[in-house]
PDB file of N, CA and C in Angstrom:
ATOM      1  N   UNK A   1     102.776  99.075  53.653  1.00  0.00           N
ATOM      2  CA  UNK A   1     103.448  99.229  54.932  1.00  0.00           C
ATOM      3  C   UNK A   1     104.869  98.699  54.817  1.00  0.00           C
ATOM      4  N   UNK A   2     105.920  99.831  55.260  1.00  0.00           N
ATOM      5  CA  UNK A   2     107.134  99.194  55.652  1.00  0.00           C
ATOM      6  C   UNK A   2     107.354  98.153  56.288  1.00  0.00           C
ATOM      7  N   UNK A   3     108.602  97.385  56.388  1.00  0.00           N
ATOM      8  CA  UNK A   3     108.668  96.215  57.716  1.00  0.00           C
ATOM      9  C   UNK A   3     109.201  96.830  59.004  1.00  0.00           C
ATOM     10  N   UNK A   4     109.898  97.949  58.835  1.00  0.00           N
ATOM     11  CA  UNK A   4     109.792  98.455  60.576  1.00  0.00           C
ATOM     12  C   UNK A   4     108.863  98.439  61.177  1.00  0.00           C
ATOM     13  N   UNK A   5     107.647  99.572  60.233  1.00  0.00           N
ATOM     14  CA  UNK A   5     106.305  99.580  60.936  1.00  0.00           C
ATOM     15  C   UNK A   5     105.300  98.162  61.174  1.00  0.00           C
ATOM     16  N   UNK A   6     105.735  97.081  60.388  1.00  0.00           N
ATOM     17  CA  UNK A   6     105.427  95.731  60.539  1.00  0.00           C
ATOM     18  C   UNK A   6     105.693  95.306  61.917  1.00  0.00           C
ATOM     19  N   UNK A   7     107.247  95.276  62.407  1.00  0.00           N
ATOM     20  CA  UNK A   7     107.740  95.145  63.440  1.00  0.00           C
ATOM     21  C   UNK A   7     107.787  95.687  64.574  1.00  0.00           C
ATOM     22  N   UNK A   8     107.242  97.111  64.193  1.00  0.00           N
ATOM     23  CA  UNK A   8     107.344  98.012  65.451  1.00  0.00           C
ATOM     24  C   UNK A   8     105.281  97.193  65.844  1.00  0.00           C
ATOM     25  N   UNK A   9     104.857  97.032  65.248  1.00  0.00           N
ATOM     26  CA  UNK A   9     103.286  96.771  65.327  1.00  0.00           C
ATOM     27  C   UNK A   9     103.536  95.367  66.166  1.00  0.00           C
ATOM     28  N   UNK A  10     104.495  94.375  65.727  1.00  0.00           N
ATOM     29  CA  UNK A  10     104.450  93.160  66.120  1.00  0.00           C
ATOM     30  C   UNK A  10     105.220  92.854  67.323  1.00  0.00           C
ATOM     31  N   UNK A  11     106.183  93.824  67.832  1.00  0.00           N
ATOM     32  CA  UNK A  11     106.476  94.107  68.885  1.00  0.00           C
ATOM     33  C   UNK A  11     105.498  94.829  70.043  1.00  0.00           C
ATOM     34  N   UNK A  12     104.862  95.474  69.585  1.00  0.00           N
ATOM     35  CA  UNK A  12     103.556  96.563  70.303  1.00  0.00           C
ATOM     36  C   UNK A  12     102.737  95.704  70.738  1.00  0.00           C
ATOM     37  N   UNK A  13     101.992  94.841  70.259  1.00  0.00           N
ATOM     38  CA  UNK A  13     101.225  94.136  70.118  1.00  0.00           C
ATOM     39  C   UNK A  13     101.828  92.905  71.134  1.00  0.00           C
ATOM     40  N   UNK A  14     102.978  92.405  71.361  1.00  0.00           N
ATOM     41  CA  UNK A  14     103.450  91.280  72.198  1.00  0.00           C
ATOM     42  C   UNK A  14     103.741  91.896  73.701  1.00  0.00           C
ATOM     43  N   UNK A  15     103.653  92.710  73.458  1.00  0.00           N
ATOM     44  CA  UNK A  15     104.278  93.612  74.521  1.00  0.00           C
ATOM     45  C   UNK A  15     102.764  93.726  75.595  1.00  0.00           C
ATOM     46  N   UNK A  16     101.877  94.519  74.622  1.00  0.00           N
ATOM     47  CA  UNK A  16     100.590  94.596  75.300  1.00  0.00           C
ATOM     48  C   UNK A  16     100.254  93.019  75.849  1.00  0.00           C
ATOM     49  N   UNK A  17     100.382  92.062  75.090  1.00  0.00           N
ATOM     50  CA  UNK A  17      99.535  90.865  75.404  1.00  0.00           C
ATOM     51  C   UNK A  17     100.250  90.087  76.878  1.00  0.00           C
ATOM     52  N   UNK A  18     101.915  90.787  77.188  1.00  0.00           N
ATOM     53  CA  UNK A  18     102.573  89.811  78.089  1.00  0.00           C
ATOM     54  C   UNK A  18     102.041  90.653  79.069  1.00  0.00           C
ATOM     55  N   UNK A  19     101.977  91.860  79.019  1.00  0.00           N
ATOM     56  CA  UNK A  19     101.185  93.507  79.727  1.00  0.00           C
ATOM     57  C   UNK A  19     100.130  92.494  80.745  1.00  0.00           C
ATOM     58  N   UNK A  20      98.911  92.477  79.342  1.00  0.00           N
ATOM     59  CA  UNK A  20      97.607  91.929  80.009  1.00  0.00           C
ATOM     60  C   UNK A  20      97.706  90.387  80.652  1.00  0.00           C
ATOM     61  N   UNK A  21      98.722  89.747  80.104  1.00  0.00           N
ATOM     62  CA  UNK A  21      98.550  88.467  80.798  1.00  0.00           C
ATOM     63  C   UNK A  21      99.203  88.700  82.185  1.00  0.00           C
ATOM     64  N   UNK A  22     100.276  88.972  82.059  1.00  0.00           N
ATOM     65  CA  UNK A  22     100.914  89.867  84.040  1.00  0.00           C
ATOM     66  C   UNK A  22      99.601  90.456  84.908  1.00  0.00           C
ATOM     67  N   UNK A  23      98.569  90.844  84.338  1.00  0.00           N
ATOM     68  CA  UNK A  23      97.600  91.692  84.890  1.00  0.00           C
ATOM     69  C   UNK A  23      96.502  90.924  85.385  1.00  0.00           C
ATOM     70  N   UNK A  24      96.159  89.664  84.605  1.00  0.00           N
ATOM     71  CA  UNK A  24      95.073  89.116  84.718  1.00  0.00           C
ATOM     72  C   UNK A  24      95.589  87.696  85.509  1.00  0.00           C
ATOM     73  N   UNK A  25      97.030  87.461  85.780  1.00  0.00           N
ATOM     74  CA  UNK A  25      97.395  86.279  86.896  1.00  0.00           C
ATOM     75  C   UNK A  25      97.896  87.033  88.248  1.00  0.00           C
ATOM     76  N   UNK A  26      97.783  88.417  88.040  1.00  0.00           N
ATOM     77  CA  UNK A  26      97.968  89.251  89.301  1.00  0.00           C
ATOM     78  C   UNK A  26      96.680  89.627  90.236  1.00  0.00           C
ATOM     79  N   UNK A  27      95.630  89.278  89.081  1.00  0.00           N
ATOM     80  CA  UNK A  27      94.075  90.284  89.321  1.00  0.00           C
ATOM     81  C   UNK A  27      93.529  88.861  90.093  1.00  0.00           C
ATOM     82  N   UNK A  28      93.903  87.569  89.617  1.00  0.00           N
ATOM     83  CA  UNK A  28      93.310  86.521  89.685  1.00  0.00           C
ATOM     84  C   UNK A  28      94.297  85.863  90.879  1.00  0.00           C
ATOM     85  N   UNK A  29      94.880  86.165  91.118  1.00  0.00           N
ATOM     86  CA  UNK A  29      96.170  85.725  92.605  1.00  0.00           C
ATOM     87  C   UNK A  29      95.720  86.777  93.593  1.00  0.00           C
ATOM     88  N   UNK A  30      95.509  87.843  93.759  1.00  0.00           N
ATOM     89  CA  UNK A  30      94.649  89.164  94.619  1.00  0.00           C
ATOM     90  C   UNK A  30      93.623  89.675  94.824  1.00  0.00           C
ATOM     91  N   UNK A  31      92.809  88.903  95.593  1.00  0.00           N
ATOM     92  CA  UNK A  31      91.566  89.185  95.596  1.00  0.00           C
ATOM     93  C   UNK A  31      91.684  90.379  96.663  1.00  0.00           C
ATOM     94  N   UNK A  32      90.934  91.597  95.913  1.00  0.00           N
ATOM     95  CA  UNK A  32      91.038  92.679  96.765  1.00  0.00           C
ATOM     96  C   UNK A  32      91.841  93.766  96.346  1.00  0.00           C
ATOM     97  N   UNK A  33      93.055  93.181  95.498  1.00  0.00           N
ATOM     98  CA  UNK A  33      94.168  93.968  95.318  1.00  0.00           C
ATOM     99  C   UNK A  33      93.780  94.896  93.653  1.00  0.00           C
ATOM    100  N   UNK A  34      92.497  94.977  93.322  1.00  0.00           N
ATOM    101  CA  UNK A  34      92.327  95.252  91.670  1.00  0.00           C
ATOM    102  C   UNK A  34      92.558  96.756  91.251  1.00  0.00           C
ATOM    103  N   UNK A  35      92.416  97.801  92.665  1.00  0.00           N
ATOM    104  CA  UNK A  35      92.805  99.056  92.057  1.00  0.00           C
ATOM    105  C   UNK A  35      94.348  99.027  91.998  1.00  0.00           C
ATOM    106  N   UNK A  36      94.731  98.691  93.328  1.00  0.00           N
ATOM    107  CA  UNK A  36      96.341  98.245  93.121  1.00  0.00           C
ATOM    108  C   UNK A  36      97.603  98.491  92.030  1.00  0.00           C
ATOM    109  N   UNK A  37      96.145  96.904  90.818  1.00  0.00           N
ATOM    110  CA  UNK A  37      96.555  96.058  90.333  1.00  0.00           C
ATOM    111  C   UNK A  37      96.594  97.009  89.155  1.00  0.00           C
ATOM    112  N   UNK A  38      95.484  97.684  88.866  1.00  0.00           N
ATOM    113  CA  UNK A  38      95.217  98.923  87.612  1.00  0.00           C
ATOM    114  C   UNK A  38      96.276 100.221  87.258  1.00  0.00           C
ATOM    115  N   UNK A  39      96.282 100.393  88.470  1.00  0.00           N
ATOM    116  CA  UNK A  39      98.030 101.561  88.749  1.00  0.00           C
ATOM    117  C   UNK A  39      98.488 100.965  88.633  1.00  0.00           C
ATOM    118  N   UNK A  40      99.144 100.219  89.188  1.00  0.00           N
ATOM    119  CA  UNK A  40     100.865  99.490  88.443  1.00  0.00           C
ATOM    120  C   UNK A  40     101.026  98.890  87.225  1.00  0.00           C
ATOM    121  N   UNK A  41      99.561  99.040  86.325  1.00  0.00           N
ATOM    122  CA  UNK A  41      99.497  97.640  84.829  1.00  0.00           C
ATOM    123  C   UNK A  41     100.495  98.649  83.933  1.00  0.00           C
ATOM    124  N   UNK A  42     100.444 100.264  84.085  1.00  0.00           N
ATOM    125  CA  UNK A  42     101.065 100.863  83.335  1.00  0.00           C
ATOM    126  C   UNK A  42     102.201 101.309  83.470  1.00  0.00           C
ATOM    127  N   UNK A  43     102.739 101.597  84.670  1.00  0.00           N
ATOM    128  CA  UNK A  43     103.833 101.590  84.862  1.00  0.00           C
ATOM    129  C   UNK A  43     104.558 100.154  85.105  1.00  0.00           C
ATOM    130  N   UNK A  44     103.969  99.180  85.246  1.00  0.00           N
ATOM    131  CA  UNK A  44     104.777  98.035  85.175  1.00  0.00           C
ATOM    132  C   UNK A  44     105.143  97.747  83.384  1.00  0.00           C
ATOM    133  N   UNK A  45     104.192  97.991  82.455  1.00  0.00           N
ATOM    134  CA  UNK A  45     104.479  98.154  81.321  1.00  0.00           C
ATOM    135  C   UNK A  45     105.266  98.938  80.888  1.00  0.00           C
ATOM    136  N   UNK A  46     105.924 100.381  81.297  1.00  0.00           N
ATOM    137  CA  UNK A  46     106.229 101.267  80.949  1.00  0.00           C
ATOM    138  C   UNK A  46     107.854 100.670  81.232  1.00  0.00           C
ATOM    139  N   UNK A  47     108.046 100.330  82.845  1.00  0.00           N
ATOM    140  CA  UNK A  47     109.486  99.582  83.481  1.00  0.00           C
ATOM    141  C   UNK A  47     109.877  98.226  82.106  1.00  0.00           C
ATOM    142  N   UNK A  48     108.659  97.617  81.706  1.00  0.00           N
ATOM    143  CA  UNK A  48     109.213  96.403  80.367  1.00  0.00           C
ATOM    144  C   UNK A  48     109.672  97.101  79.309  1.00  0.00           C
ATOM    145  N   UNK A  49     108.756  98.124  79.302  1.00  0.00           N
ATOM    146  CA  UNK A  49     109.365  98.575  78.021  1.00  0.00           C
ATOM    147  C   UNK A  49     110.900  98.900  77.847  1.00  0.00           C
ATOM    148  N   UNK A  50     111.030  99.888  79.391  1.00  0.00           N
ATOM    149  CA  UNK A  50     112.634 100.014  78.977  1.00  0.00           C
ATOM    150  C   UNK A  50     113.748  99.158  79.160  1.00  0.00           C
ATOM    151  N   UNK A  51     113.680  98.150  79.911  1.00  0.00           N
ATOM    152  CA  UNK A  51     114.058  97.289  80.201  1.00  0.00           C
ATOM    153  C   UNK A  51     114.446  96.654  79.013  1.00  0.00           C
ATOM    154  N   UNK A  52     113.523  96.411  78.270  1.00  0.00           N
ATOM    155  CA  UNK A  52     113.680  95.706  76.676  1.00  0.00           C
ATOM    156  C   UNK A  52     114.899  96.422  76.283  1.00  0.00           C
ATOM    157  N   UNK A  53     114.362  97.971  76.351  1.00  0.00           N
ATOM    158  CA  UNK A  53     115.556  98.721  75.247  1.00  0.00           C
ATOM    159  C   UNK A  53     116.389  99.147  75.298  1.00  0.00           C
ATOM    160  N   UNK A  54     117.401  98.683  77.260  1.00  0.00           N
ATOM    161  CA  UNK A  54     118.265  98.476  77.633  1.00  0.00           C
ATOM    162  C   UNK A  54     118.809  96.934  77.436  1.00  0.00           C
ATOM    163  N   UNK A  55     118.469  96.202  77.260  1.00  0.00           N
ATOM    164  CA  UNK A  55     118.907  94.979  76.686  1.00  0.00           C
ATOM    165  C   UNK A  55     119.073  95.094  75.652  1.00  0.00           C
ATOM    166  N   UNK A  56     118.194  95.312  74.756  1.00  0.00           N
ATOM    167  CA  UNK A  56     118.551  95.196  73.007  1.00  0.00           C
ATOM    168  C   UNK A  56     119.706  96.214  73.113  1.00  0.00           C
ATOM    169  N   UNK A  57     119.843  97.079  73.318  1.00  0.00           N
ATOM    170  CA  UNK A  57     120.915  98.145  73.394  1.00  0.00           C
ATOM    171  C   UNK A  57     121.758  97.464  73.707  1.00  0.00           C
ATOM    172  N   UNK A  58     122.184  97.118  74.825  1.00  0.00           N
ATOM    173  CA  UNK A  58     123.503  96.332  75.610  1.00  0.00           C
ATOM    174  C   UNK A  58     123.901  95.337  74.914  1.00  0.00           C
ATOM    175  N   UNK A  59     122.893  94.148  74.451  1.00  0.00           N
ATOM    176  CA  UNK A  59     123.390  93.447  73.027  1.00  0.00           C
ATOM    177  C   UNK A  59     123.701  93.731  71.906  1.00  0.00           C
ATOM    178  N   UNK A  60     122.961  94.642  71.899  1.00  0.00           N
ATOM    179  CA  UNK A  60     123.718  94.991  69.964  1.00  0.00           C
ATOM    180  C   UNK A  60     125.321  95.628  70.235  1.00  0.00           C
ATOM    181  N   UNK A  61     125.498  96.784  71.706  1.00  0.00           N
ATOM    182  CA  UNK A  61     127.075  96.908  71.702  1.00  0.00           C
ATOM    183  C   UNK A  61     127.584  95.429  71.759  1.00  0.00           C
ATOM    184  N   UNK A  62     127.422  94.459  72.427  1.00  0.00           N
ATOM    185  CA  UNK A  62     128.307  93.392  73.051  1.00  0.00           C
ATOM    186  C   UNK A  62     128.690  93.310  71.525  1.00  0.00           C
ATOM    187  N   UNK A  63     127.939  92.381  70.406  1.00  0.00           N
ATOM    188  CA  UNK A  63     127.593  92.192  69.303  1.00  0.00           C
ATOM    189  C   UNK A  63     128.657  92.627  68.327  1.00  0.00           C
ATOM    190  N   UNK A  64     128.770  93.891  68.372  1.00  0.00           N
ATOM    191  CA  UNK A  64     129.643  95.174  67.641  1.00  0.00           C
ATOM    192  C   UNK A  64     131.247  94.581  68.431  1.00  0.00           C
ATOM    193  N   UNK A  65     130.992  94.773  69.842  1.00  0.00           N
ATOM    194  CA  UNK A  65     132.303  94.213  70.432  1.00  0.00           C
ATOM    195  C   UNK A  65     133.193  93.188  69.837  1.00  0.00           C
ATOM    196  N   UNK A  66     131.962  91.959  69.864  1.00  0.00           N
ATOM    197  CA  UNK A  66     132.922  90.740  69.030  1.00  0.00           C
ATOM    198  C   UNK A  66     133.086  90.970  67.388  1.00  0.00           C
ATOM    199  N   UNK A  67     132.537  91.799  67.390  1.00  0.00           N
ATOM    200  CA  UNK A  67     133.079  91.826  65.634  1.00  0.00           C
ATOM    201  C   UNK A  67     133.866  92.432  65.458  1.00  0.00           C
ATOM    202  N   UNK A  68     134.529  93.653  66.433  1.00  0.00           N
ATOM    203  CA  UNK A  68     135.681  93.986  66.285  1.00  0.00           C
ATOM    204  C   UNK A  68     137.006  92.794  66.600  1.00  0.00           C
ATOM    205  N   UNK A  69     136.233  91.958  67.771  1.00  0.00           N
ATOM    206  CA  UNK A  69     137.294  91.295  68.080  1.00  0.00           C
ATOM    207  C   UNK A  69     137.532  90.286  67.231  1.00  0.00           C
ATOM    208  N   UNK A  70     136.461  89.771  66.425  1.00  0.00           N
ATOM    209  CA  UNK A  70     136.797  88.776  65.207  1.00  0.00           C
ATOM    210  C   UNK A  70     135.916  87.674  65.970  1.00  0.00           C
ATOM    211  N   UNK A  71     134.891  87.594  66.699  1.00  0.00           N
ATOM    212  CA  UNK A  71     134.117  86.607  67.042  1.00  0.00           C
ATOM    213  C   UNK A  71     132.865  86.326  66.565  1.00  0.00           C
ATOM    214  N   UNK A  72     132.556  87.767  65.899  1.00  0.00           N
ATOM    215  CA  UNK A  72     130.802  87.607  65.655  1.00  0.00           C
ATOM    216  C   UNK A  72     130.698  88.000  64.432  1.00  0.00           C
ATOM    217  N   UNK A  73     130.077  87.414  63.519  1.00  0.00           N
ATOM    218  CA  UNK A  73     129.699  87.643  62.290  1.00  0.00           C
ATOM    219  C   UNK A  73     129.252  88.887  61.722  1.00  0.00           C
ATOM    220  N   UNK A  74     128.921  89.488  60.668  1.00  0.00           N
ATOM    221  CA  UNK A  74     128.267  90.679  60.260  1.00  0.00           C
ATOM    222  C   UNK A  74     126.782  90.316  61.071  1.00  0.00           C
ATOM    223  N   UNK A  75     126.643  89.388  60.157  1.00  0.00           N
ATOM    224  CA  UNK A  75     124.936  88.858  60.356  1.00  0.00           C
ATOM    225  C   UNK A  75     124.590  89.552  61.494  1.00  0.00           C
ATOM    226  N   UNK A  76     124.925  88.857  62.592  1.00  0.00           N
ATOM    227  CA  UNK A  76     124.570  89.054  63.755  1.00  0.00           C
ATOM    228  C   UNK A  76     125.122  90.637  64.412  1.00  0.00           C
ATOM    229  N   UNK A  77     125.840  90.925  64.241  1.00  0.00           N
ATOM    230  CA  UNK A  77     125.828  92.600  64.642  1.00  0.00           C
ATOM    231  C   UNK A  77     124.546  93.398  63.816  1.00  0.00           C
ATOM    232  N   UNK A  78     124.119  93.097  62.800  1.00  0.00           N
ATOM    233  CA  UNK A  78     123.072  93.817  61.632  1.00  0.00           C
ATOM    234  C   UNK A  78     121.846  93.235  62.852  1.00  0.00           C
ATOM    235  N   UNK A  79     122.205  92.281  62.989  1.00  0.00           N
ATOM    236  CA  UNK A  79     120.455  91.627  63.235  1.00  0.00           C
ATOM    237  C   UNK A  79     120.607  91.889  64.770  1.00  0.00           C
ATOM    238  N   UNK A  80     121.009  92.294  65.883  1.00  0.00           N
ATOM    239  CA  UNK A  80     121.260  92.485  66.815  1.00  0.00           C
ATOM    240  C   UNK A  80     120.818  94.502  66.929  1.00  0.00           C
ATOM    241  N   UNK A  81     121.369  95.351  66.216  1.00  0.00           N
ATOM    242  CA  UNK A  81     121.348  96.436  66.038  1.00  0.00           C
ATOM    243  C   UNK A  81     119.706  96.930  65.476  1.00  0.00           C
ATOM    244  N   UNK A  82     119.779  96.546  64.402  1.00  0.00           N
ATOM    245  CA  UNK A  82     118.097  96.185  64.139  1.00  0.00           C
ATOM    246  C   UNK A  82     117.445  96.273  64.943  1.00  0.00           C
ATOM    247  N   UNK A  83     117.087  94.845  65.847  1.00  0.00           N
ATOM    248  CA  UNK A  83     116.716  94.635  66.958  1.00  0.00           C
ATOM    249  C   UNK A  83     116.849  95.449  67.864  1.00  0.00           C
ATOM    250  N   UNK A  84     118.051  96.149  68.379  1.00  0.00           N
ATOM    251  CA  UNK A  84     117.631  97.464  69.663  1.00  0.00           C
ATOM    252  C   UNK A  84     117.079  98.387  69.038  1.00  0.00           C
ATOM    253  N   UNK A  85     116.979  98.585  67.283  1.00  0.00           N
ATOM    254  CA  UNK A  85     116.719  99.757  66.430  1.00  0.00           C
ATOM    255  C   UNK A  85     115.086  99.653  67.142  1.00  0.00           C
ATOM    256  N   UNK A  86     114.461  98.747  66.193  1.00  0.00           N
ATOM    257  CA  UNK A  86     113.204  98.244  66.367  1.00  0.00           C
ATOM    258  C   UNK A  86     112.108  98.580  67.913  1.00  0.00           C
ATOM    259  N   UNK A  87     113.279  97.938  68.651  1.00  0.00           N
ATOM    260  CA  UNK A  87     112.451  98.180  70.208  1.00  0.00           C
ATOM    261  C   UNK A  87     112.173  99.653  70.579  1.00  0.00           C
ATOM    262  N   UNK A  88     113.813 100.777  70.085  1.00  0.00           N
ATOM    263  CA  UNK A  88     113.714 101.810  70.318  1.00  0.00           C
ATOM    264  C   UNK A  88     112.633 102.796  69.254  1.00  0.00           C
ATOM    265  N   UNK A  89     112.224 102.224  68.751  1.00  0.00           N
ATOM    266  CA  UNK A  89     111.010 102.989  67.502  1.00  0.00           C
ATOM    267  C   UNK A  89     109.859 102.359  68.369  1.00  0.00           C
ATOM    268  N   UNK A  90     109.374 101.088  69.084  1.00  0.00           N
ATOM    269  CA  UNK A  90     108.337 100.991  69.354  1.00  0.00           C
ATOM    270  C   UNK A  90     108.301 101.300  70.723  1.00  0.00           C
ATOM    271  N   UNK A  91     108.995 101.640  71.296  1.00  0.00           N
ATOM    272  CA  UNK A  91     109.210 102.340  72.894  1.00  0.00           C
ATOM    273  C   UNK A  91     108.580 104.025  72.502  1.00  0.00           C
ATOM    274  N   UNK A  92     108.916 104.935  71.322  1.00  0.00           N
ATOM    275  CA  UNK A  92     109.182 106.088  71.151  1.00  0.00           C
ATOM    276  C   UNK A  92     107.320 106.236  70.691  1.00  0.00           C
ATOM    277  N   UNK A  93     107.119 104.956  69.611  1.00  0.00           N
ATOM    278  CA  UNK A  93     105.755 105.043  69.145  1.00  0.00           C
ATOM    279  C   UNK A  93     104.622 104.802  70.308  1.00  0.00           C
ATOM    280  N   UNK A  94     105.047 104.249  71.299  1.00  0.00           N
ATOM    281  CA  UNK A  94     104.220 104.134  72.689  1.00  0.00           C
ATOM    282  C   UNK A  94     103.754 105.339  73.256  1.00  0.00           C
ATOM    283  N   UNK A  95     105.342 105.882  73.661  1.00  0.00           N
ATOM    284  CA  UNK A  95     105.483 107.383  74.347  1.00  0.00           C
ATOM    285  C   UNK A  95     104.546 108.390  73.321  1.00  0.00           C
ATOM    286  N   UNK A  96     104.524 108.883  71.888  1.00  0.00           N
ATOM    287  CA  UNK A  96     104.065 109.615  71.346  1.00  0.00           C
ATOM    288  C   UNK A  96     102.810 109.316  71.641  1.00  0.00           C
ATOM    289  N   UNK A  97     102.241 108.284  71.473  1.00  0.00           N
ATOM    290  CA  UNK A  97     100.557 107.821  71.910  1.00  0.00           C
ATOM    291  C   UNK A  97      99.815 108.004  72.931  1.00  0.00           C
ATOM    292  N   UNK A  98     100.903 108.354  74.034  1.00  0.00           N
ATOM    293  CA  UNK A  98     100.554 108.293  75.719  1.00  0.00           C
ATOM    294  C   UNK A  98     100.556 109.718  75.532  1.00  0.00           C
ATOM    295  N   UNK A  99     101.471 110.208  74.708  1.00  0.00           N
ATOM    296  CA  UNK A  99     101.506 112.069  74.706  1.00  0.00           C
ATOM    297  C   UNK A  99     100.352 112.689  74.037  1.00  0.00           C
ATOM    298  N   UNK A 100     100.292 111.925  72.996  1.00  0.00           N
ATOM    299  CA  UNK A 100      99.079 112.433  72.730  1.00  0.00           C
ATOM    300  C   UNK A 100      97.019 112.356  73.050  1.00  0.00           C
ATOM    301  N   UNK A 101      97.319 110.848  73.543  1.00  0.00           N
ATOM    302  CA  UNK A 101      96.337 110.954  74.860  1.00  0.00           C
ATOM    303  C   UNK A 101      96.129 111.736  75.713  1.00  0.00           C
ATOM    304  N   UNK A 102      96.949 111.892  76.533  1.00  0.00           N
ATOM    305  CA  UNK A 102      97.215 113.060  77.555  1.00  0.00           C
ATOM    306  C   UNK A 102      96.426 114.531  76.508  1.00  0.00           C
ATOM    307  N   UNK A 103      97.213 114.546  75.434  1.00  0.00           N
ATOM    308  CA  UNK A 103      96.987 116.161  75.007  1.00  0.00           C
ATOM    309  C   UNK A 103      95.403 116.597  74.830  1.00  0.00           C
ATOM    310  N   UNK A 104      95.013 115.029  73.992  1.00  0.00           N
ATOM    311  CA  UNK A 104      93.084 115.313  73.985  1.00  0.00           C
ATOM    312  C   UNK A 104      92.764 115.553  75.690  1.00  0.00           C
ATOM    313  N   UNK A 105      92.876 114.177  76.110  1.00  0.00           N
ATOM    314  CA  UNK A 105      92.263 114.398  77.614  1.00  0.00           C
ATOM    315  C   UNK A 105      92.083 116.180  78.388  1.00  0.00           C
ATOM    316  N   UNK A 106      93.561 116.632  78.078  1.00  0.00           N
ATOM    317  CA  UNK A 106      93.633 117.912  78.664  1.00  0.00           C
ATOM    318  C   UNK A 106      92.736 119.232  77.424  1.00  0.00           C
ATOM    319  N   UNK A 107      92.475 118.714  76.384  1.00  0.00           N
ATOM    320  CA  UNK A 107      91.720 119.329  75.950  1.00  0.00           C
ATOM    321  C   UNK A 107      89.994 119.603  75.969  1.00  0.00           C
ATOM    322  N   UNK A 108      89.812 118.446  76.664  1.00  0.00           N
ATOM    323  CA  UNK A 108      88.301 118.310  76.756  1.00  0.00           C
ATOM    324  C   UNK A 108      87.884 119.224  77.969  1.00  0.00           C
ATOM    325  N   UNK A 109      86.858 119.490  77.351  1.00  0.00           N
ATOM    326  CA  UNK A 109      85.480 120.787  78.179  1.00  0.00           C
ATOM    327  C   UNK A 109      85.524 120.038  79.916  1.00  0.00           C
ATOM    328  N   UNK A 110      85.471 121.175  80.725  1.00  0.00           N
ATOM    329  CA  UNK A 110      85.608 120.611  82.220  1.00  0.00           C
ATOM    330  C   UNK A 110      83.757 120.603  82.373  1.00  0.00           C
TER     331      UNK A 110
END
């Protein structure tokens, strides 16, 4: 295994767990509220996700910014860029998974 796919896994994986922990101090604060709580677990996941990959994005430009201006190191523009790289491969590897869920689901016998 590559280390993107390392990272895109170890990002996936943190992502789900902050997912389920949001879910289970929401489920456990709302008594009553659990279908609610089931519709929004995925689209509230879906809003983190991009959220992430509008930040990593917006940092890695800032990043690029100061290195033109002579403030920020290579290092950190590489490791900043990376980083929105990364989020945007495990945002895309989400979406393909949800697409292809969907595609069985709609394939199965009525």
């Amino acid at each position: 295994m590559d280390m993107k796919t390392l990272d895109a896994s170890a990002a996936y994986g943190s992502a789900l767990n902050r997912a389920t922990e949001q879910q289970q101090t929401g489920v456990a604060g709302a008594a009553g509220g659990q279908a609610a709580q089931g519709a929004g677990g995925f689209g509230a996941l879906v809003d983190t996700m991009v959220t992430n990959v509008e930040d990593a994005t917006r940092n890695a430009e800032q990043m690029s910014a100061k290195a033109v201006a002579g403030e920020a190191g290579l290092v950190d523009v590489v490791t900043a860029v990376n980083n929105a790289e990364m989020v945007l491969d495990t945002v895309t590897t989400v979406r393909d998974r949800v697409v292809k869920a969907y595609e069985e689901i709609m394939r199965m016998p009525i």
